[in-house]
PDB file of N, CA and C in Angstrom:
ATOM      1  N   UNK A   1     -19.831 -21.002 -48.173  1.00  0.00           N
ATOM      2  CA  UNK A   1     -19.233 -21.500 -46.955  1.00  0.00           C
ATOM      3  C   UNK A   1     -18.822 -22.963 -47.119  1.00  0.00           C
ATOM      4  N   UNK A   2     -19.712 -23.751 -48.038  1.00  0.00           N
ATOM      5  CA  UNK A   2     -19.376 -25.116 -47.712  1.00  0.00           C
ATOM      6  C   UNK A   2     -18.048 -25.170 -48.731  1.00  0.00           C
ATOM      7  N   UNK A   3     -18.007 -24.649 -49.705  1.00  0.00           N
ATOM      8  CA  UNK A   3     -16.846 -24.750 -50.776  1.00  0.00           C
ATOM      9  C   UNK A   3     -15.579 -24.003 -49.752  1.00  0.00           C
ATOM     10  N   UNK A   4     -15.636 -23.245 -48.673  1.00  0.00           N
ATOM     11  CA  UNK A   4     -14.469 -23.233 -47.852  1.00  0.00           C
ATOM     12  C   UNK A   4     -13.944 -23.861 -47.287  1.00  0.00           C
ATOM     13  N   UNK A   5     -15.059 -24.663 -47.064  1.00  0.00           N
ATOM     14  CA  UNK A   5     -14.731 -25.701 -45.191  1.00  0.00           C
ATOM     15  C   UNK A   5     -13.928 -26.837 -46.690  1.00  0.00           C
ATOM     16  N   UNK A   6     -14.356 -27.171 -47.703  1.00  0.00           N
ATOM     17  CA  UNK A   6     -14.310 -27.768 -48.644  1.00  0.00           C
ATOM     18  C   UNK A   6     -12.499 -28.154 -48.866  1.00  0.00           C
ATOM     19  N   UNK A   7     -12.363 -26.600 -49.261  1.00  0.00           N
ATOM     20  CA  UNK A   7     -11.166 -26.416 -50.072  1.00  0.00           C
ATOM     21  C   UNK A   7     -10.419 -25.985 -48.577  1.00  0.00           C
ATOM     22  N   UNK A   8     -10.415 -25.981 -46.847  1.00  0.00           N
ATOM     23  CA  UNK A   8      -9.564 -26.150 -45.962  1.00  0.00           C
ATOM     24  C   UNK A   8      -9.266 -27.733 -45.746  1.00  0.00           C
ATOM     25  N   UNK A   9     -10.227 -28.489 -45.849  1.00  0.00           N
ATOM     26  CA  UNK A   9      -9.853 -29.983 -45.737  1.00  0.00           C
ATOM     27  C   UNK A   9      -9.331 -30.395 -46.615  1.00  0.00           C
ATOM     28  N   UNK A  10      -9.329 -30.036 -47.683  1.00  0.00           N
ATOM     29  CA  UNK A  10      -8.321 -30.520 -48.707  1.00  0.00           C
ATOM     30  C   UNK A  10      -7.066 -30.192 -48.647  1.00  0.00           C
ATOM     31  N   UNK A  11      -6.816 -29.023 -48.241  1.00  0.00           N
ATOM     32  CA  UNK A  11      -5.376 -28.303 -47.899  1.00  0.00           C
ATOM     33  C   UNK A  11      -4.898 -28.985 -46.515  1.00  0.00           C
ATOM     34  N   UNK A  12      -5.463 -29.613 -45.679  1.00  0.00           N
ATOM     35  CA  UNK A  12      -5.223 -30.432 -45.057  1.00  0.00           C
ATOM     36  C   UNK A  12      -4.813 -31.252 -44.750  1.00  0.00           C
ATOM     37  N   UNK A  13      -5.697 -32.297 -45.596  1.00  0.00           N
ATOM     38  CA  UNK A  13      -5.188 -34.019 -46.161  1.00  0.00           C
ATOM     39  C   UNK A  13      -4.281 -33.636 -47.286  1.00  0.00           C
ATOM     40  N   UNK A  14      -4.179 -32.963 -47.938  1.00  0.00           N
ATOM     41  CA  UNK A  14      -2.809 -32.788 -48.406  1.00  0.00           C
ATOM     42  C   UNK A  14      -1.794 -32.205 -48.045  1.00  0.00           C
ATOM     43  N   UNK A  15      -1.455 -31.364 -46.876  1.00  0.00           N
ATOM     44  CA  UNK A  15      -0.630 -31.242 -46.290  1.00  0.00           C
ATOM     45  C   UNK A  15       0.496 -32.075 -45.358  1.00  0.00           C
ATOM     46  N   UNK A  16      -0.225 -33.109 -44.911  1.00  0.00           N
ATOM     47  CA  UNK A  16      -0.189 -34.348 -44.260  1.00  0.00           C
ATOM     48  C   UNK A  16       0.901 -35.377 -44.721  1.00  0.00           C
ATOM     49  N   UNK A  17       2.067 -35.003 -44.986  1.00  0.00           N
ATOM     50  CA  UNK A  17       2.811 -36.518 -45.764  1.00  0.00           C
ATOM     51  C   UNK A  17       3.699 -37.322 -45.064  1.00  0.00           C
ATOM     52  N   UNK A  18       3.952 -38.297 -45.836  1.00  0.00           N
ATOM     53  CA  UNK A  18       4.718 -39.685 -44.731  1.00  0.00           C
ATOM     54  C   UNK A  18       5.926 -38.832 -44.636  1.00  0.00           C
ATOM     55  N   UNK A  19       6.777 -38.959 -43.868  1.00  0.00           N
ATOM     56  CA  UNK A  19       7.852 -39.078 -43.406  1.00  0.00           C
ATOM     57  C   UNK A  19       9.354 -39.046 -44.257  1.00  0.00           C
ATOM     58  N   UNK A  20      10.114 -38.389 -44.713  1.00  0.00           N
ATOM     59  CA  UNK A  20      11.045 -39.158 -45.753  1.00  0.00           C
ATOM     60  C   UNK A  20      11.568 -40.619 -44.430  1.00  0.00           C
ATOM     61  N   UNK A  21      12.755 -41.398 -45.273  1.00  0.00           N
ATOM     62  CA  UNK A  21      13.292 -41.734 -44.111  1.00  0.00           C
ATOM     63  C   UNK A  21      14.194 -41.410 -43.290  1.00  0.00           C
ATOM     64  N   UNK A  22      15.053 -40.149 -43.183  1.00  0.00           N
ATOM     65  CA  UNK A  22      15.673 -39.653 -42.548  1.00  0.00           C
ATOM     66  C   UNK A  22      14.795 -38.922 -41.924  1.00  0.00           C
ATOM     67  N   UNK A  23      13.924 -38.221 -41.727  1.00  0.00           N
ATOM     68  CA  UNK A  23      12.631 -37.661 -41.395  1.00  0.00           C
ATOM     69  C   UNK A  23      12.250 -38.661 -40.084  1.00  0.00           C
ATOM     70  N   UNK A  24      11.720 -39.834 -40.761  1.00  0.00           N
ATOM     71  CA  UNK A  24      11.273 -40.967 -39.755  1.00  0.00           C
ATOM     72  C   UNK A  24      12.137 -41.249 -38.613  1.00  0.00           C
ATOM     73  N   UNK A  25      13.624 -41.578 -39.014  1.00  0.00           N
ATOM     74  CA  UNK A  25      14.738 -41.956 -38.461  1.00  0.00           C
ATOM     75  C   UNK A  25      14.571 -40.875 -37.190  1.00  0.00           C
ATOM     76  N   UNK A  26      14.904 -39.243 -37.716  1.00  0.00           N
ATOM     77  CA  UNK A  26      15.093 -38.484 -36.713  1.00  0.00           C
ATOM     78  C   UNK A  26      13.566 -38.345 -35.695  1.00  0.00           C
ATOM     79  N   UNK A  27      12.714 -38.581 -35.988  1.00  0.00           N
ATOM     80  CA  UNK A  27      12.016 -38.766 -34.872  1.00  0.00           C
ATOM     81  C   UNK A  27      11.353 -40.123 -34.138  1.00  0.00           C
ATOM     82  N   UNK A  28      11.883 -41.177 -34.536  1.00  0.00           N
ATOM     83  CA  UNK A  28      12.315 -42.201 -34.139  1.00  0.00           C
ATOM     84  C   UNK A  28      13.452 -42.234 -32.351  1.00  0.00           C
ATOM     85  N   UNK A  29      13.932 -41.215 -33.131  1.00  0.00           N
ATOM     86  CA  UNK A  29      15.542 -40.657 -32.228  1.00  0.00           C
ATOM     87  C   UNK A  29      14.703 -40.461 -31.247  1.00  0.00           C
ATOM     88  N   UNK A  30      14.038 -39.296 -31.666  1.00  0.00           N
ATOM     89  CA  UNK A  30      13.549 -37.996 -30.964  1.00  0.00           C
ATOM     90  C   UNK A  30      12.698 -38.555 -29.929  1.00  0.00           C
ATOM     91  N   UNK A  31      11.840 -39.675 -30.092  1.00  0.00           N
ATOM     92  CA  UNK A  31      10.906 -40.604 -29.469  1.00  0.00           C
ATOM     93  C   UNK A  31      11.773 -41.438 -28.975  1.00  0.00           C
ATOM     94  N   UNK A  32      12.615 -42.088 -28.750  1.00  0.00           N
ATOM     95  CA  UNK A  32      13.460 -43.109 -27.944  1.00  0.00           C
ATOM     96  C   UNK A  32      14.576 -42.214 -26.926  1.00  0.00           C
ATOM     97  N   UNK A  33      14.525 -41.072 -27.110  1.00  0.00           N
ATOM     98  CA  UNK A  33      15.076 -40.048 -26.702  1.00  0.00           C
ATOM     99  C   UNK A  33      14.114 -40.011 -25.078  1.00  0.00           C
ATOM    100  N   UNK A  34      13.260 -39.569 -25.582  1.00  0.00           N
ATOM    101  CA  UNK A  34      11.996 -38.881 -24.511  1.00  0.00           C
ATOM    102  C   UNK A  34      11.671 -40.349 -23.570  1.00  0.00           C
ATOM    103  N   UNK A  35      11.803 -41.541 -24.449  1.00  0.00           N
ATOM    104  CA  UNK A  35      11.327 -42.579 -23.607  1.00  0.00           C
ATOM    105  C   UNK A  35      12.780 -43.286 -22.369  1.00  0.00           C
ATOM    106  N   UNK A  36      13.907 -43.242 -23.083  1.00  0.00           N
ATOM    107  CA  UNK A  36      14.836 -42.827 -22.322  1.00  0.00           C
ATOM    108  C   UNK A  36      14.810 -42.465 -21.036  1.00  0.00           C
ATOM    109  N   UNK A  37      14.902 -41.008 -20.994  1.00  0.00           N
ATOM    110  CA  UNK A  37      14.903 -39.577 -19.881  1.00  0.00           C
ATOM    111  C   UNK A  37      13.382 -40.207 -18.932  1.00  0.00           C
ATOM    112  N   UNK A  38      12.379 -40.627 -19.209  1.00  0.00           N
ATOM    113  CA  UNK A  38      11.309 -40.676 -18.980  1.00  0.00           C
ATOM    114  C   UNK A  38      11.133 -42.424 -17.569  1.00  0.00           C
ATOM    115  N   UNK A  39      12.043 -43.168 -18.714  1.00  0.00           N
ATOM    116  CA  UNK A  39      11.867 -44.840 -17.295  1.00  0.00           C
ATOM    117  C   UNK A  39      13.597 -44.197 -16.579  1.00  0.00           C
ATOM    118  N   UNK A  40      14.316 -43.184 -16.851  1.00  0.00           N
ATOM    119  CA  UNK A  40      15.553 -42.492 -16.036  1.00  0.00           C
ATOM    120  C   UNK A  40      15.261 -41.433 -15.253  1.00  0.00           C
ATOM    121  N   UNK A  41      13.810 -40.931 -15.526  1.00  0.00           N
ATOM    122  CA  UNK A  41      13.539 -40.481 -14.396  1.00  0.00           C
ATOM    123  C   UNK A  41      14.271 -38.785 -14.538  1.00  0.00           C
ATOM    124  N   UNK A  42      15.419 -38.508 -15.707  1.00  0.00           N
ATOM    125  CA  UNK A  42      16.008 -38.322 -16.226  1.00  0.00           C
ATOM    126  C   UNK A  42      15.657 -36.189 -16.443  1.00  0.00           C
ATOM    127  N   UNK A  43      15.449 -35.827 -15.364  1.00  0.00           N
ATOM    128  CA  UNK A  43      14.839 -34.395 -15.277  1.00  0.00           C
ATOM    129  C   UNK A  43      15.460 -33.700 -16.194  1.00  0.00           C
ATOM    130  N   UNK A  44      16.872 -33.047 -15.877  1.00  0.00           N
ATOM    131  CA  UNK A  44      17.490 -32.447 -17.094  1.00  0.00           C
ATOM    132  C   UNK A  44      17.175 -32.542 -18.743  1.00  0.00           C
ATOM    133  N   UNK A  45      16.968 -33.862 -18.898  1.00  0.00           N
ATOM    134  CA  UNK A  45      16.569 -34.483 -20.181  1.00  0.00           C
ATOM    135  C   UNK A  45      15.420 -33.936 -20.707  1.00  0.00           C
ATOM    136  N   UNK A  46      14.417 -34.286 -19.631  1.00  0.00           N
ATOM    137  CA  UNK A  46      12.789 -34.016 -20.121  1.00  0.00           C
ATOM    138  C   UNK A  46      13.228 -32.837 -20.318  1.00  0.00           C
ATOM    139  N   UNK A  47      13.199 -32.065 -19.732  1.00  0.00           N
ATOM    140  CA  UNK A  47      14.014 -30.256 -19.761  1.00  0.00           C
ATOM    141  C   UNK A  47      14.011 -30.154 -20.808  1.00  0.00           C
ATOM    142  N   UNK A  48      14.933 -30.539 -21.542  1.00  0.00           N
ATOM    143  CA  UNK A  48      15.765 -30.341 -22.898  1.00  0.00           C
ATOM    144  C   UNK A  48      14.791 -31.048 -24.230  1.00  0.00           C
ATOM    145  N   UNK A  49      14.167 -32.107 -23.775  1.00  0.00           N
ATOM    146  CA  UNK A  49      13.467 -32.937 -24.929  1.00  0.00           C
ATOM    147  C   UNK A  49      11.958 -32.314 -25.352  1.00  0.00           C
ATOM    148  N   UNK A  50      11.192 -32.135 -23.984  1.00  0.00           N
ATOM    149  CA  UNK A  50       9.715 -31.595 -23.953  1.00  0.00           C
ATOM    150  C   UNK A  50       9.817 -30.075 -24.256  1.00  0.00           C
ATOM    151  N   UNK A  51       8.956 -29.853 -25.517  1.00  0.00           N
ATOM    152  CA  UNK A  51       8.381 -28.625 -25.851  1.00  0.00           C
ATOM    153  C   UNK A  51       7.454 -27.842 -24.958  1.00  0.00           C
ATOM    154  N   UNK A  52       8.158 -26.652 -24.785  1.00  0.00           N
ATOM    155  CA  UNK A  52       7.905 -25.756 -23.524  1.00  0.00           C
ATOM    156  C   UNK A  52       6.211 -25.605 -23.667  1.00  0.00           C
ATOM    157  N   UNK A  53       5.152 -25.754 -24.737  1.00  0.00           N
ATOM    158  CA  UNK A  53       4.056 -25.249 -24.846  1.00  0.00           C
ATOM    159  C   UNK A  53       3.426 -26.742 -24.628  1.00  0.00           C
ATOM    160  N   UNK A  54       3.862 -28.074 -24.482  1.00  0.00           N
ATOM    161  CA  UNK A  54       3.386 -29.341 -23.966  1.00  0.00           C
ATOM    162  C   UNK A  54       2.136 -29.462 -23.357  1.00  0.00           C
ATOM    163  N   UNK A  55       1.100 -29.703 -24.094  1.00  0.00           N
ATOM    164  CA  UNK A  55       0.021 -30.314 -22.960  1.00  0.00           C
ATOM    165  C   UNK A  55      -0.169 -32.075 -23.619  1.00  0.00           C
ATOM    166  N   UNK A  56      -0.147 -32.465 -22.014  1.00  0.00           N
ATOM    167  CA  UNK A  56       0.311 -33.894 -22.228  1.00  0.00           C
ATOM    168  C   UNK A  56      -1.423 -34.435 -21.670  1.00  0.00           C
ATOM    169  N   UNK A  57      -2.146 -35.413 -22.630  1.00  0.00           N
ATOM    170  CA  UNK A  57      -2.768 -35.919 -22.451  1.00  0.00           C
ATOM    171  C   UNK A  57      -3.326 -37.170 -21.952  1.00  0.00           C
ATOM    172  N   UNK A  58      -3.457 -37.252 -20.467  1.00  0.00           N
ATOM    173  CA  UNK A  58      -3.551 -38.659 -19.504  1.00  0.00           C
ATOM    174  C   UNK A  58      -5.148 -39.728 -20.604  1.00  0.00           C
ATOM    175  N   UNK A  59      -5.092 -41.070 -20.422  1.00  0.00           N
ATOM    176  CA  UNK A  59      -5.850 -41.800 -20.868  1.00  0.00           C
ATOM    177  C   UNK A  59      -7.039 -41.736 -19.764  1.00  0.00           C
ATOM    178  N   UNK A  60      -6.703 -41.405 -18.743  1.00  0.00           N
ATOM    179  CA  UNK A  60      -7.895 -40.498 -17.935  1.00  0.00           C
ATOM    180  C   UNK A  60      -8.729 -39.588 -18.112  1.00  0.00           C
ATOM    181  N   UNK A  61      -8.392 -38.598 -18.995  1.00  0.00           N
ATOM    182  CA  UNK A  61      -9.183 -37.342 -18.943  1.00  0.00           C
ATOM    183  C   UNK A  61      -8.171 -36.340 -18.668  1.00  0.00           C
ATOM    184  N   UNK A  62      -7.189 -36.367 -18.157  1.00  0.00           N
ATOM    185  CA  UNK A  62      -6.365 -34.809 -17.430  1.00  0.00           C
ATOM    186  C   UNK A  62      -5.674 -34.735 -17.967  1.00  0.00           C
ATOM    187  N   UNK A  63      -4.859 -33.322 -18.110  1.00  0.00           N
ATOM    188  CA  UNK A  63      -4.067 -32.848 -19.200  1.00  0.00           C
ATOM    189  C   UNK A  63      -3.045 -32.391 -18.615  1.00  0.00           C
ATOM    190  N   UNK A  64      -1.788 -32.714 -18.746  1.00  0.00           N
ATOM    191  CA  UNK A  64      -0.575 -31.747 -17.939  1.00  0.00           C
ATOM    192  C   UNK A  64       0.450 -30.798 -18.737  1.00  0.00           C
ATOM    193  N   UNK A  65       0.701 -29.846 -18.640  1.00  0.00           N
ATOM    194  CA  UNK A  65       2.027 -29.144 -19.303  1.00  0.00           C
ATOM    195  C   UNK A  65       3.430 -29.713 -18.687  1.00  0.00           C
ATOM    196  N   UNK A  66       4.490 -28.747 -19.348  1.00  0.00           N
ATOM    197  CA  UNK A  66       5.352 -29.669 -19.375  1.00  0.00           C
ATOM    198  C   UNK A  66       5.788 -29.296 -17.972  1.00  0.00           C
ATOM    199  N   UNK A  67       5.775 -28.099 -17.103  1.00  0.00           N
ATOM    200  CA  UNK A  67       6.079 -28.000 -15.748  1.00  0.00           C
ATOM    201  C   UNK A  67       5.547 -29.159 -14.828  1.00  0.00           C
ATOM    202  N   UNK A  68       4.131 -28.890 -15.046  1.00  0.00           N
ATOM    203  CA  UNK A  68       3.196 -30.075 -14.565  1.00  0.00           C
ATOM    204  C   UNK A  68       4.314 -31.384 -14.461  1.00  0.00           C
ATOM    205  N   UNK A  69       4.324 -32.080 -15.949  1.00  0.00           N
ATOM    206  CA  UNK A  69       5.498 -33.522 -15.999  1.00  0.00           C
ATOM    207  C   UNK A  69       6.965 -33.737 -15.037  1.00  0.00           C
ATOM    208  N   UNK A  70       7.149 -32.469 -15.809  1.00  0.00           N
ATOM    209  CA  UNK A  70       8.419 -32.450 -14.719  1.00  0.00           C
ATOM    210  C   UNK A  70       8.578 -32.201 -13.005  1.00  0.00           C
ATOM    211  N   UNK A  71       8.266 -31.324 -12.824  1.00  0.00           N
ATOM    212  CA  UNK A  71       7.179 -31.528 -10.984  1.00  0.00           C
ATOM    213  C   UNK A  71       7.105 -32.843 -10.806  1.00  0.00           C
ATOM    214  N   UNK A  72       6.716 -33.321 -11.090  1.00  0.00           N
ATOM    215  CA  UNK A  72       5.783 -34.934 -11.193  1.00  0.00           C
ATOM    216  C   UNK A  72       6.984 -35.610 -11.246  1.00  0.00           C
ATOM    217  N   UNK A  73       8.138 -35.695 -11.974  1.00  0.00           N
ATOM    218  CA  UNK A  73       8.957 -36.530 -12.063  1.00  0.00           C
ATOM    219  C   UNK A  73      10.399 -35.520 -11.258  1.00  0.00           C
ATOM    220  N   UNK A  74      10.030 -34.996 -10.371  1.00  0.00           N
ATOM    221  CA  UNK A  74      11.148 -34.100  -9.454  1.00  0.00           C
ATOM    222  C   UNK A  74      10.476 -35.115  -7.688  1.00  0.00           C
ATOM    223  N   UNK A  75       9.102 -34.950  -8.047  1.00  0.00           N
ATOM    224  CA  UNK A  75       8.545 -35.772  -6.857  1.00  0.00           C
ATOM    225  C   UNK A  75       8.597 -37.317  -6.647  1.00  0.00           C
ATOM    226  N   UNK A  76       9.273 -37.478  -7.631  1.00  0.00           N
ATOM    227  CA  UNK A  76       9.236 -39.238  -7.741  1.00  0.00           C
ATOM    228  C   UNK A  76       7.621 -39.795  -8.499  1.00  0.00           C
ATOM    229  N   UNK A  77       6.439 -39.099  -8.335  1.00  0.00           N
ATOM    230  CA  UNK A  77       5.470 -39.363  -9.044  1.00  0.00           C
ATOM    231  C   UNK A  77       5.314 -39.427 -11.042  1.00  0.00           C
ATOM    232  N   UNK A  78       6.340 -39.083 -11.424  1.00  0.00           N
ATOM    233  CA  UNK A  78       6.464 -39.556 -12.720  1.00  0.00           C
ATOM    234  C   UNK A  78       6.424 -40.773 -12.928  1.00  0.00           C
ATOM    235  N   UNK A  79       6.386 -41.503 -14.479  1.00  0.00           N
ATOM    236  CA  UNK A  79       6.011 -42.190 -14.959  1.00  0.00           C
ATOM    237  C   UNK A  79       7.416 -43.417 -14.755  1.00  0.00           C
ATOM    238  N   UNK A  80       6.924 -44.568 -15.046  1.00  0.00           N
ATOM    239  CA  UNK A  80       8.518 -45.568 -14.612  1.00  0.00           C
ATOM    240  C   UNK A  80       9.471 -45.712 -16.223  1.00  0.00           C
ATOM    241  N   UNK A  81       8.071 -45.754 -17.165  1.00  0.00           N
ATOM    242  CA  UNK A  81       8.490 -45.926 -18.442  1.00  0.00           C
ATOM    243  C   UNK A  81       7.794 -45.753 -19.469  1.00  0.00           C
ATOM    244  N   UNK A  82       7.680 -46.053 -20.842  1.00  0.00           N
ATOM    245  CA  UNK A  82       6.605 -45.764 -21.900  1.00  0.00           C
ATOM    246  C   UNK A  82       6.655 -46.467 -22.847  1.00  0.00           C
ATOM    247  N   UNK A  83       6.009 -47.292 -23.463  1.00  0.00           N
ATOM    248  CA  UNK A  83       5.659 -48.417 -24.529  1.00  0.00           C
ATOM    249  C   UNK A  83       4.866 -47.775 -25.826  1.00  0.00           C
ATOM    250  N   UNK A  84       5.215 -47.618 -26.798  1.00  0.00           N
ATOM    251  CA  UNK A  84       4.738 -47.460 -28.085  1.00  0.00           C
ATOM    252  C   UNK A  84       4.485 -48.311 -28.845  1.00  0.00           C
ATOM    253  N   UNK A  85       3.563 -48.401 -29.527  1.00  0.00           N
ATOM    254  CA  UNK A  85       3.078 -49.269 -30.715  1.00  0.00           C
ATOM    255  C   UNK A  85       2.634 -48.674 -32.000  1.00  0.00           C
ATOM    256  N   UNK A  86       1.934 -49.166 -32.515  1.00  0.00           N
ATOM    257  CA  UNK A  86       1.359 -48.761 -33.925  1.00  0.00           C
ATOM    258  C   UNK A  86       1.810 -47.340 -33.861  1.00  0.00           C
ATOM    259  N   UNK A  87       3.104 -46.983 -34.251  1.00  0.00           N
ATOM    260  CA  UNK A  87       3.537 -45.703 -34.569  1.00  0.00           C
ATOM    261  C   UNK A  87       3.483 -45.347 -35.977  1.00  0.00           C
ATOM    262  N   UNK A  88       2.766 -43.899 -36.359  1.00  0.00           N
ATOM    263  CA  UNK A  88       2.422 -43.383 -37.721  1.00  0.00           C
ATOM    264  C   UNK A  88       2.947 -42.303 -37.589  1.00  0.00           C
ATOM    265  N   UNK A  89       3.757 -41.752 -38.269  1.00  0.00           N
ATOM    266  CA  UNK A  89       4.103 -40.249 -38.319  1.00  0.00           C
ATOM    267  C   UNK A  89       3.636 -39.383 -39.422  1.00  0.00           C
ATOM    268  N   UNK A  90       3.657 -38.101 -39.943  1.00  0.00           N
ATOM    269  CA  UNK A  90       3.116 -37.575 -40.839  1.00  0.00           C
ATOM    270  C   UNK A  90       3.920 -36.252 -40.234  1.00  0.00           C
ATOM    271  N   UNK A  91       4.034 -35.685 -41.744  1.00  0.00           N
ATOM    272  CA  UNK A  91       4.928 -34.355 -41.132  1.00  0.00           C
ATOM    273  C   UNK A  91       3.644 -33.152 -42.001  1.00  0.00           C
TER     274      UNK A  91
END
């Protein structure tokens, strides 16, 4: 058993790689995209940008799907905007 759990974490951390840079670039996009639609309030967008199986994780504790988000930003209770930092990607 332990030589499984062993040889899944390894297939793991090696699965894990940086980004090419066109790779990076396009989700760079993909992320300035969402942040966009998101301080626009921008419904159609989220629509189109957020992955239908989305569970979005509050720094609270609560978790929303992507109906949940969008509801939320149909009610005016969505978010105004979104700030990123120390961004790491790994594909």
């Amino acid at each position: 058993m332990r030589t499984l759990i062993l040889a899944m974490l390894s297939v793991a951390v090696l699965s894990a790689e940086m980004p090419t840079p066109a790779q990076e670039k396009e989700i760079m996009a993909a992320m300035d995209a969402w942040i966009q639609a998101t301080a626009k309030q921008d419904v159609a967008g989220l629509q189109r940008i957020l992955h239908d199986e989305l569970w979005y994780s509050h720094s609270a504790g609560t978790f929303q799907t992507k109906a949940e988000v969008i509801k939320d930003v149909q009610e005016g209770r969505g978010p105004a905007g979104a700030e990123l930092s120390d961004i790491r990607s790994r594909i």
